[in-house]
Protein backbone atom coordinates (compact mmCIF):
# COMPACT_ATOMS: atom_id res chain seq x y z
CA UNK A 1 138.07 49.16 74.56
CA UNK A 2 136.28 52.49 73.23
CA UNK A 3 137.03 56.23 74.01
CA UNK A 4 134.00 56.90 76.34
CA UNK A 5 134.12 60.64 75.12
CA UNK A 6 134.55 59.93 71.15
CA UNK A 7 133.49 56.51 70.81
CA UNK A 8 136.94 55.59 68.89
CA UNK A 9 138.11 51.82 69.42
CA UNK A 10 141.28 52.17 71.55
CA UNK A 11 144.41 50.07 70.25
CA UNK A 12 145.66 48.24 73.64
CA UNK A 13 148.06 49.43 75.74
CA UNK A 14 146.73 53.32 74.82
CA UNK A 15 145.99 55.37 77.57
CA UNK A 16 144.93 58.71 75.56
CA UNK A 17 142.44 58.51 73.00
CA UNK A 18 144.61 59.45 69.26
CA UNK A 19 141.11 60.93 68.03
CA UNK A 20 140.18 63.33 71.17
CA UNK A 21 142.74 63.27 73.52
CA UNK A 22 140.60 61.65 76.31
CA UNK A 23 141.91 59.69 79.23
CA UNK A 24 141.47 55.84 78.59
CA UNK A 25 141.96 53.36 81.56
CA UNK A 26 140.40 49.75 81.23
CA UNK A 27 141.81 49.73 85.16
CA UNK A 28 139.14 52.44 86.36
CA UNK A 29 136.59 49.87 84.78
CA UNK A 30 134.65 48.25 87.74
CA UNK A 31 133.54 44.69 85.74
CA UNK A 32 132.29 41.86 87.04
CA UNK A 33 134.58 39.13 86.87
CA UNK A 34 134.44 36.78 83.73
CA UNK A 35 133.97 33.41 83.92
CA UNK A 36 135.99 30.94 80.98
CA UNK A 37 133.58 27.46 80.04
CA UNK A 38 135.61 24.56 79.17
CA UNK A 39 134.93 23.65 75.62
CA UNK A 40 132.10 21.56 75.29
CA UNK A 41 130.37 22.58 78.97
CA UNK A 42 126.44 22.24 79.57
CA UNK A 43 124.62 25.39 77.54
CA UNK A 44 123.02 25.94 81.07
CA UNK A 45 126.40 27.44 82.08
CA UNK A 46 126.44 30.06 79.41
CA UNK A 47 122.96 30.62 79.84
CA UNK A 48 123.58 31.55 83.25
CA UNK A 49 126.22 33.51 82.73
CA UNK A 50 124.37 35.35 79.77
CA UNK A 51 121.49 36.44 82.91
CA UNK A 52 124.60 37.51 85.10
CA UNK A 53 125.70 40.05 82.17
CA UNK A 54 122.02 41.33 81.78
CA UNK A 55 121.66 41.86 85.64
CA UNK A 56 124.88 43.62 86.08
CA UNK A 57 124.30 47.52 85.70
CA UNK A 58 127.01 48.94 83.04
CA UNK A 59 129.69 51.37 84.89
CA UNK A 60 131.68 53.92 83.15
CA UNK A 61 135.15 54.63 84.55
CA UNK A 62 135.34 56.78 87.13
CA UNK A 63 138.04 59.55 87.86
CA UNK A 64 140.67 58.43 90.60
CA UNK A 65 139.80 60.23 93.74
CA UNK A 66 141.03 64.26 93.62
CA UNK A 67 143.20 65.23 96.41
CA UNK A 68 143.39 68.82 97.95
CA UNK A 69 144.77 71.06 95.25
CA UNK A 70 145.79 68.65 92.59
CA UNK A 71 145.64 69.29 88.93
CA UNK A 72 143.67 66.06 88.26
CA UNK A 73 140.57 67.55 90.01
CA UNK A 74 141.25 70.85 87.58
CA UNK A 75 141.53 68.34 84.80
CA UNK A 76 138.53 66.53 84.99
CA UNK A 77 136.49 70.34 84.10
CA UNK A 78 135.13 70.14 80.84
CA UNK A 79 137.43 70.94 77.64
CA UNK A 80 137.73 74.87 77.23
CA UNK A 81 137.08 75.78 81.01
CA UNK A 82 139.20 77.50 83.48
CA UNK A 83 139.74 77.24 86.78
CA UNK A 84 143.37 79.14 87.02
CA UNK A 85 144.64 80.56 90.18
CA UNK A 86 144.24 83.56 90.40
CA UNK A 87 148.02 84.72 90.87
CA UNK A 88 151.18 83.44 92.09
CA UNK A 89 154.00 81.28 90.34
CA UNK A 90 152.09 78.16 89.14
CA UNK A 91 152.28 74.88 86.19
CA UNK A 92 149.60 75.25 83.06
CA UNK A 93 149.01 71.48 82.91
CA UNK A 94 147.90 70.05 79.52
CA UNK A 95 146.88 66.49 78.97
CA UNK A 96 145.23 65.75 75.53
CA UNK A 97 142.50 68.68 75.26
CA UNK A 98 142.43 69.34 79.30
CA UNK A 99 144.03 71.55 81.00
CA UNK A 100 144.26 72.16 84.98
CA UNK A 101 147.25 74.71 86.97
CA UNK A 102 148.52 73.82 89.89
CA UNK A 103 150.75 76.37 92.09
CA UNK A 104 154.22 76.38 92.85
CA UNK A 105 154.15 77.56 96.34
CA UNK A 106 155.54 74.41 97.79
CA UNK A 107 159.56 74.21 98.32
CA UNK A 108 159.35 70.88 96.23
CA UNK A 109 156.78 69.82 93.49
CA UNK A 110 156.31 65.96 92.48
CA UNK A 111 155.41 65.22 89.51
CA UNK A 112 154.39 61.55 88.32
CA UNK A 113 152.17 58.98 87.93
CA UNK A 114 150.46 57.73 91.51
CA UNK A 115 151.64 54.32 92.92
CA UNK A 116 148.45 52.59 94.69
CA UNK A 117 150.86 49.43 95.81
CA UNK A 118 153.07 51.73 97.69
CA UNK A 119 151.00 54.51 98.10
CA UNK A 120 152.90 57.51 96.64
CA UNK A 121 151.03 60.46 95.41
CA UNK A 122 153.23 62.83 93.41
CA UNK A 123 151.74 66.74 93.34
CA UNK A 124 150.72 66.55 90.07
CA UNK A 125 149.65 63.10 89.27
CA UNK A 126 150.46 62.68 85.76
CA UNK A 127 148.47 58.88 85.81
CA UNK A 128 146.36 58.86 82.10
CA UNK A 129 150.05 59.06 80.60
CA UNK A 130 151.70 55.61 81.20
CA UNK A 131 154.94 57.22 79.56
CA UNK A 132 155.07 59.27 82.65
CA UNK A 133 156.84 57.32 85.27
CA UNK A 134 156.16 57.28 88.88
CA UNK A 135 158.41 59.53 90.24
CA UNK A 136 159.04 61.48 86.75
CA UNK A 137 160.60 65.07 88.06
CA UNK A 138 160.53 67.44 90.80
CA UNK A 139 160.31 71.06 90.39
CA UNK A 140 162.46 72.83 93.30
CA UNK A 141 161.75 76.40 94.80
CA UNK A 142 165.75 77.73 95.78
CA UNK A 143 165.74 81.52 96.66
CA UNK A 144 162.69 82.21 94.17
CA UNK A 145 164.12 80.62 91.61
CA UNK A 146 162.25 77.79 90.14
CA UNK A 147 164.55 74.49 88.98
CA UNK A 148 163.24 71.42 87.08
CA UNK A 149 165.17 67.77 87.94
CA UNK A 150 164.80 64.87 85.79
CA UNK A 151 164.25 62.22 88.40
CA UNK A 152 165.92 59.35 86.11
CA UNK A 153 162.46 58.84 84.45
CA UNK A 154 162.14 56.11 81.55
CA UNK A 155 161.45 58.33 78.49
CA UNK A 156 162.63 61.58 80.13
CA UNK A 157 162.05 65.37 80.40
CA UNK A 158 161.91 67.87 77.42
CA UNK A 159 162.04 71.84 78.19
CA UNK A 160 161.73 74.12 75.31
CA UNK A 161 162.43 71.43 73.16
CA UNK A 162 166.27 70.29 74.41
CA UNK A 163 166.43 66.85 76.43
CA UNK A 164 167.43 67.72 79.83
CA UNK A 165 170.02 65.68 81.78
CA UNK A 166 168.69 63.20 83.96
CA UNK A 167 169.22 63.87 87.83
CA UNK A 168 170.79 67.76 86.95
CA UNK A 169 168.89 70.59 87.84
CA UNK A 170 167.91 73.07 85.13
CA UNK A 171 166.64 76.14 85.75
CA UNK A 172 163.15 77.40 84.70
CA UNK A 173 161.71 80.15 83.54
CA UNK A 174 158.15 82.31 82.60
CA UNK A 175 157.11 80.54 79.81
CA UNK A 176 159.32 77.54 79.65
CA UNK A 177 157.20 74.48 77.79
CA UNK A 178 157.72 71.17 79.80
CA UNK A 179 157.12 67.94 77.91
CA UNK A 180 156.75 64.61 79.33
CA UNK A 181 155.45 61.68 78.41
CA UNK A 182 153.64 61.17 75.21
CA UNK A 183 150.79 63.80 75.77
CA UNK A 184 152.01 65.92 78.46
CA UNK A 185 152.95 69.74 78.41
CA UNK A 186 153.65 71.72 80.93
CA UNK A 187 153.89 75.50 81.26
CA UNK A 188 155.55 77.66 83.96
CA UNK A 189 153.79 80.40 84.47
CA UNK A 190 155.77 82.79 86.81
């Protein structure tokens, strides 16, 4: 697999390009099904499948579908641009070189990877970072104080550069640096 925004060969299982930070998914690929040939099977079969190839248009991945007032829509803007709300307590999301917010006006923020089998959708969906697991944190809203709880994720949750307990709130503050995953900072802005 190749970085579609770089052109750098991908070592498998990465899911962020090492040479430009770009999102790499071989399951947003939309490929035809390959067909295997027995050893020693009629050339007519490869030929055919050779004409199959040619006639099948070539797809690049495509983004998951953005929901209302998720960060991946604000991520998918090109590197460098801005779409920040305007005020209000919100996350500075970084992933590789993009960067979305999303606000903190909900009681309760999810943050993870989405889960198409069972159909959860954390708040800020977290998916071009396998290291991120499905239901990673939550960020809690309790008398305008903001908390941060390690959900029991895999690989955990790093704020301003201590390991936080899992399941143990913590609180947050303006400025605080959340790390996740292997390429994933987040920033309280407050």
């Amino acid at each position: 697999m190749y970085c579609q925004e770089c052109g750098k060969e991908a070592q498998t299982g990465e899911a962020i390009c090492s040479a430009c930070g770009g999102a790499l998914s071989a399951a947003e690929l939309d490929l035809p099904e390959v067909t295997a040939f027995p050893i020693g099977a009629p050339p007519e079969a490869e030929k055919a499948l050779d004409e199959l190839e040619l006639a099948t248009p070539a797809r690049m991945p495509t983004a998951p579908p953005a929901r209302e007032g998720a960060p991946s829509a604000e991520l998918g803007v090109a590197p460098g641009a801005r779409t920040e709300p305007e005020t209000g307590p919100r996350l500075e999301i970084t992933v590789g070189n993009l960067t979305g917010f999303q606000s903190l006006a909900r009681e309760v923020t999810s943050i993870g990877r989405a889960d198409p089998a069972s159909g959860h959708q954390p708040d800020i969906d977290l998916s071009m970072d396998t290291a991120v697991s499905r239901r990673h944190a939550e960020i809690r809203r309790v008398q305008g104080a903001y908390r941060i709880i390690d959900l029991g994720s895999t690989n955990g949750t790093v704020v301003d550069d201590k390991q936080i307990p899992r399941q143990q709130e913590v609180p947050l503050a303006d400025g605080d640096e959340i790390r996740l995953g292997e390429n994933c900072k987040l920033t309280v802005r407050l």
